[in-house]
N, C-alpha and C. Protein backbone atom coordinates (compact mmCIF):
# COMPACT_ATOMS: atom_id res chain seq x y z
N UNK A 1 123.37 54.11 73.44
CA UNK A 1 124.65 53.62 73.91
C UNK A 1 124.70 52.11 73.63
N UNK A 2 126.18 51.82 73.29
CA UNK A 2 126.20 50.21 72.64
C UNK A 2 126.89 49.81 73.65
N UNK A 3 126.71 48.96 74.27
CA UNK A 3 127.47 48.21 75.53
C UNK A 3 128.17 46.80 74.75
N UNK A 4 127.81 46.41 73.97
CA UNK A 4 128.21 45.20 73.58
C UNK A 4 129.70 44.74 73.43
N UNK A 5 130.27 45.90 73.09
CA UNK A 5 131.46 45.38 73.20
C UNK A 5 132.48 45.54 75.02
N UNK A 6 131.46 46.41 76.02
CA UNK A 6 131.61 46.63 76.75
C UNK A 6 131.23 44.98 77.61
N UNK A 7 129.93 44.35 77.41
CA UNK A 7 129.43 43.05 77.99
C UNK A 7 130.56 41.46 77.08
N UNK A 8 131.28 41.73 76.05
CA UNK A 8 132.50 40.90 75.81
C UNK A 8 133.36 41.44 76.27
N UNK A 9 134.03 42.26 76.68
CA UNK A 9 135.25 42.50 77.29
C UNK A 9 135.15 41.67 79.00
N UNK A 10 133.71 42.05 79.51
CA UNK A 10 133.54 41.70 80.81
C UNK A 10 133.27 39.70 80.61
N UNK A 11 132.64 39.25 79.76
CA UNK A 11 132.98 37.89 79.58
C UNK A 11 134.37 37.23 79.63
N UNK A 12 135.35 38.25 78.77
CA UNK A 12 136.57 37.35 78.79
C UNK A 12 137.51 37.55 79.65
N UNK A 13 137.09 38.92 80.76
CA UNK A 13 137.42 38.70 81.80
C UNK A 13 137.15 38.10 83.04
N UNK A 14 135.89 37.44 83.07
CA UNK A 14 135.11 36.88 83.61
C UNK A 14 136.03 35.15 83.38
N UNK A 15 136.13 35.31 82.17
CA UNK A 15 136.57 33.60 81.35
C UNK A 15 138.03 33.80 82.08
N UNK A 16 138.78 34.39 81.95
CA UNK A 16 139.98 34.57 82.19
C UNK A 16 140.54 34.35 83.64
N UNK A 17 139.48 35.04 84.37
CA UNK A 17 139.40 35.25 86.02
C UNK A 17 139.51 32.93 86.14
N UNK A 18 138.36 32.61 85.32
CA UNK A 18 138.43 31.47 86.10
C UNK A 18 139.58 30.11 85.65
N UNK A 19 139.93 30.82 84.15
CA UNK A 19 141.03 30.13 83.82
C UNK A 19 141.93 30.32 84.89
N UNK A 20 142.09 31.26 85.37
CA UNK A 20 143.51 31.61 86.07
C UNK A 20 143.28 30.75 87.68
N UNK A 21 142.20 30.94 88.24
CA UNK A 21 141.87 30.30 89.10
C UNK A 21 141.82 28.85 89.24
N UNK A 22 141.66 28.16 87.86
CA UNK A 22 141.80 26.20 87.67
C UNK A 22 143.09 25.96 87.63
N UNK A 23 143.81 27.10 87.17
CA UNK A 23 145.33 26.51 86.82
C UNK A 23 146.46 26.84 88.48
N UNK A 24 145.56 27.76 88.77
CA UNK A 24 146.43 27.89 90.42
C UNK A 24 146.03 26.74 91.29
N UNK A 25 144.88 26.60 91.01
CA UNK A 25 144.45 25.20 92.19
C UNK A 25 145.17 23.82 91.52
N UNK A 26 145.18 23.72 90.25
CA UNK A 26 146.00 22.68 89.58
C UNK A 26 147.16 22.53 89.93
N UNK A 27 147.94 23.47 90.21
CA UNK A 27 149.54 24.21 90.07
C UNK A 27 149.53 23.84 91.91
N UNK A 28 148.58 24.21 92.92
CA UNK A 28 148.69 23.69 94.53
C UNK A 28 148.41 22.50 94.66
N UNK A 29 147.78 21.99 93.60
CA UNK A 29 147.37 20.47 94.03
C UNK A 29 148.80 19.19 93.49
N UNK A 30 149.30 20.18 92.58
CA UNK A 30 150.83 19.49 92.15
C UNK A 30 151.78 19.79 92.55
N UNK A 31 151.91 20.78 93.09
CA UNK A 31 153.15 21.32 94.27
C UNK A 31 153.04 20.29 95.45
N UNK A 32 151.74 20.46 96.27
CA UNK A 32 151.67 19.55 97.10
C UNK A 32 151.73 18.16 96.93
N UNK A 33 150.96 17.47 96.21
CA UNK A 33 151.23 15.86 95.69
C UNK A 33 153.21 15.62 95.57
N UNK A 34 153.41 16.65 94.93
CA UNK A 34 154.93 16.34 95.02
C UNK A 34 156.04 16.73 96.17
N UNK A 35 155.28 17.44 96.99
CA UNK A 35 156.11 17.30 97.99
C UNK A 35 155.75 16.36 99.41
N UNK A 36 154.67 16.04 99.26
CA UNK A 36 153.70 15.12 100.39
C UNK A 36 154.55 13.73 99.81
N UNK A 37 155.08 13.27 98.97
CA UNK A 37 155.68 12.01 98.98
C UNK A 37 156.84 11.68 99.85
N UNK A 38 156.79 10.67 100.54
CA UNK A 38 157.86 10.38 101.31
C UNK A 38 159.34 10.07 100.99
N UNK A 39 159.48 10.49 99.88
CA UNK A 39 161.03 10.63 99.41
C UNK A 39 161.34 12.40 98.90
N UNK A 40 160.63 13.06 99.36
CA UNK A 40 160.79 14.46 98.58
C UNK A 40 161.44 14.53 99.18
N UNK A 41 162.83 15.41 98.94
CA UNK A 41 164.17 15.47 99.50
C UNK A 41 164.22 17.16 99.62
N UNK A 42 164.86 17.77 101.01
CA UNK A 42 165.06 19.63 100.57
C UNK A 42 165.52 19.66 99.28
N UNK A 43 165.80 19.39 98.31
CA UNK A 43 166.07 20.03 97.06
C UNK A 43 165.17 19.97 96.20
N UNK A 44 163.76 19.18 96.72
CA UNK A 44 162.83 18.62 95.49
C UNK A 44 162.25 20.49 96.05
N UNK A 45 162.19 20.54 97.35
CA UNK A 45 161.44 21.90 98.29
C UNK A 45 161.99 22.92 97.43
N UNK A 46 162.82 22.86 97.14
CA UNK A 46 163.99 23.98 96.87
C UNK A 46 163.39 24.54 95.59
N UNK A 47 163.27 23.07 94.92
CA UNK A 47 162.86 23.39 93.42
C UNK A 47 161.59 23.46 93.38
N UNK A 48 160.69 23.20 93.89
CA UNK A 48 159.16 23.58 93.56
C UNK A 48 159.12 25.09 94.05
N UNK A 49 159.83 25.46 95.02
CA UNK A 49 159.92 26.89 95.47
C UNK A 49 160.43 27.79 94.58
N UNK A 50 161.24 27.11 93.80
CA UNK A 50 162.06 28.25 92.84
C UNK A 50 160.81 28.04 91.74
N UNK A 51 160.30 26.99 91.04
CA UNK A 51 159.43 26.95 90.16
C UNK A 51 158.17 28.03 90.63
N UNK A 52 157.53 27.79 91.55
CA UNK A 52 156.45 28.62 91.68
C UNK A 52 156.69 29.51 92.04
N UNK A 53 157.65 30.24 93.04
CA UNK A 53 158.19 31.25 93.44
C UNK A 53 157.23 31.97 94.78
N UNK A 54 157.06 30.31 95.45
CA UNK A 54 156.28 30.68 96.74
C UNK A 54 157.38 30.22 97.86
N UNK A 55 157.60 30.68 99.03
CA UNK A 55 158.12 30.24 100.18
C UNK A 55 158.24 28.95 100.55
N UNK A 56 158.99 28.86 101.17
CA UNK A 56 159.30 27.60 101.47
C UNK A 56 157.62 27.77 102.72
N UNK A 57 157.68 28.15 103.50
CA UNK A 57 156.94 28.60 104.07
C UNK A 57 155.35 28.72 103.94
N UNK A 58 155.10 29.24 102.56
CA UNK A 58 153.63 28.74 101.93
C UNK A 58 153.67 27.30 101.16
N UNK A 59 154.50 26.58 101.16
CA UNK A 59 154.64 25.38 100.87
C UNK A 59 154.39 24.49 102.11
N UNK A 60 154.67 24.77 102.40
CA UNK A 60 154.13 23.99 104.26
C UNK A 60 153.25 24.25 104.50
N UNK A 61 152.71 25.42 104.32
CA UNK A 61 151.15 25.28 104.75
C UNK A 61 150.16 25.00 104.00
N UNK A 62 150.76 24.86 102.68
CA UNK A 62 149.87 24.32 101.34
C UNK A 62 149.60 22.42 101.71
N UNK A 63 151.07 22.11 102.33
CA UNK A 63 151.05 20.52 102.11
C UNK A 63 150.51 20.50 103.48
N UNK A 64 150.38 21.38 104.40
CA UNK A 64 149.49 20.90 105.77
C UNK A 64 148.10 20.79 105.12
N UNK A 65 147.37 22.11 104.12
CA UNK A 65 145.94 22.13 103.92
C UNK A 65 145.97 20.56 103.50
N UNK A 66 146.39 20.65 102.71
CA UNK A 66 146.45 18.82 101.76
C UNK A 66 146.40 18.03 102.82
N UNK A 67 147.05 17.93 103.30
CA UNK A 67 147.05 16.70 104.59
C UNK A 67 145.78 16.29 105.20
N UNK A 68 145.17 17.90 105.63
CA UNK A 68 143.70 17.73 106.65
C UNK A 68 143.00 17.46 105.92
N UNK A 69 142.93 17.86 104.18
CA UNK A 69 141.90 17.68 103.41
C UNK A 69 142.36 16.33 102.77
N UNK A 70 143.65 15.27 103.01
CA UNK A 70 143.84 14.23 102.46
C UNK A 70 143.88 13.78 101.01
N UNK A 71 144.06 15.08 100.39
CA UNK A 71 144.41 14.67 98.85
C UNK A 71 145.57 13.88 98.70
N UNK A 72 145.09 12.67 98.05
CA UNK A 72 146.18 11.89 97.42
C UNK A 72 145.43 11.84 95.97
């Protein structure tokens, strides 16, 4: 039995898993930076909500984590 192409399939899902995972933490760490500024206005909310297509709701608790953890 040849596994090899069975042990690359599991690499580039392996590769893939963590691409997807840098670009979501990238994607929360820029949602939040842009709404943690003190001029973000409900429409900047509006629009990062429509862009990512998370709640207004997980947006608040994204920019609370940020807060306790103090990313600027």
């Amino acid at each position: 039995m040849d596994l090899t192409k069975t042990e690359l399939a599991l690499q580039r899902h392996r590769d893939a898993v963590a691409a997807l995972d840098a670009a979501r933490a990238d994607l929360e760490t820029e949602a939040a930076a842009a709404l943690r500024s003190g001029d973000a206005t409900p429409e900047d909310w509006a629009r990062v909500a429509r862009l990512t297509g998370w709640s207004e709701k997980e947006l608040r608790r994204l920019v609370a984590a940020a807060d306790s953890l103090d990313l600027r």
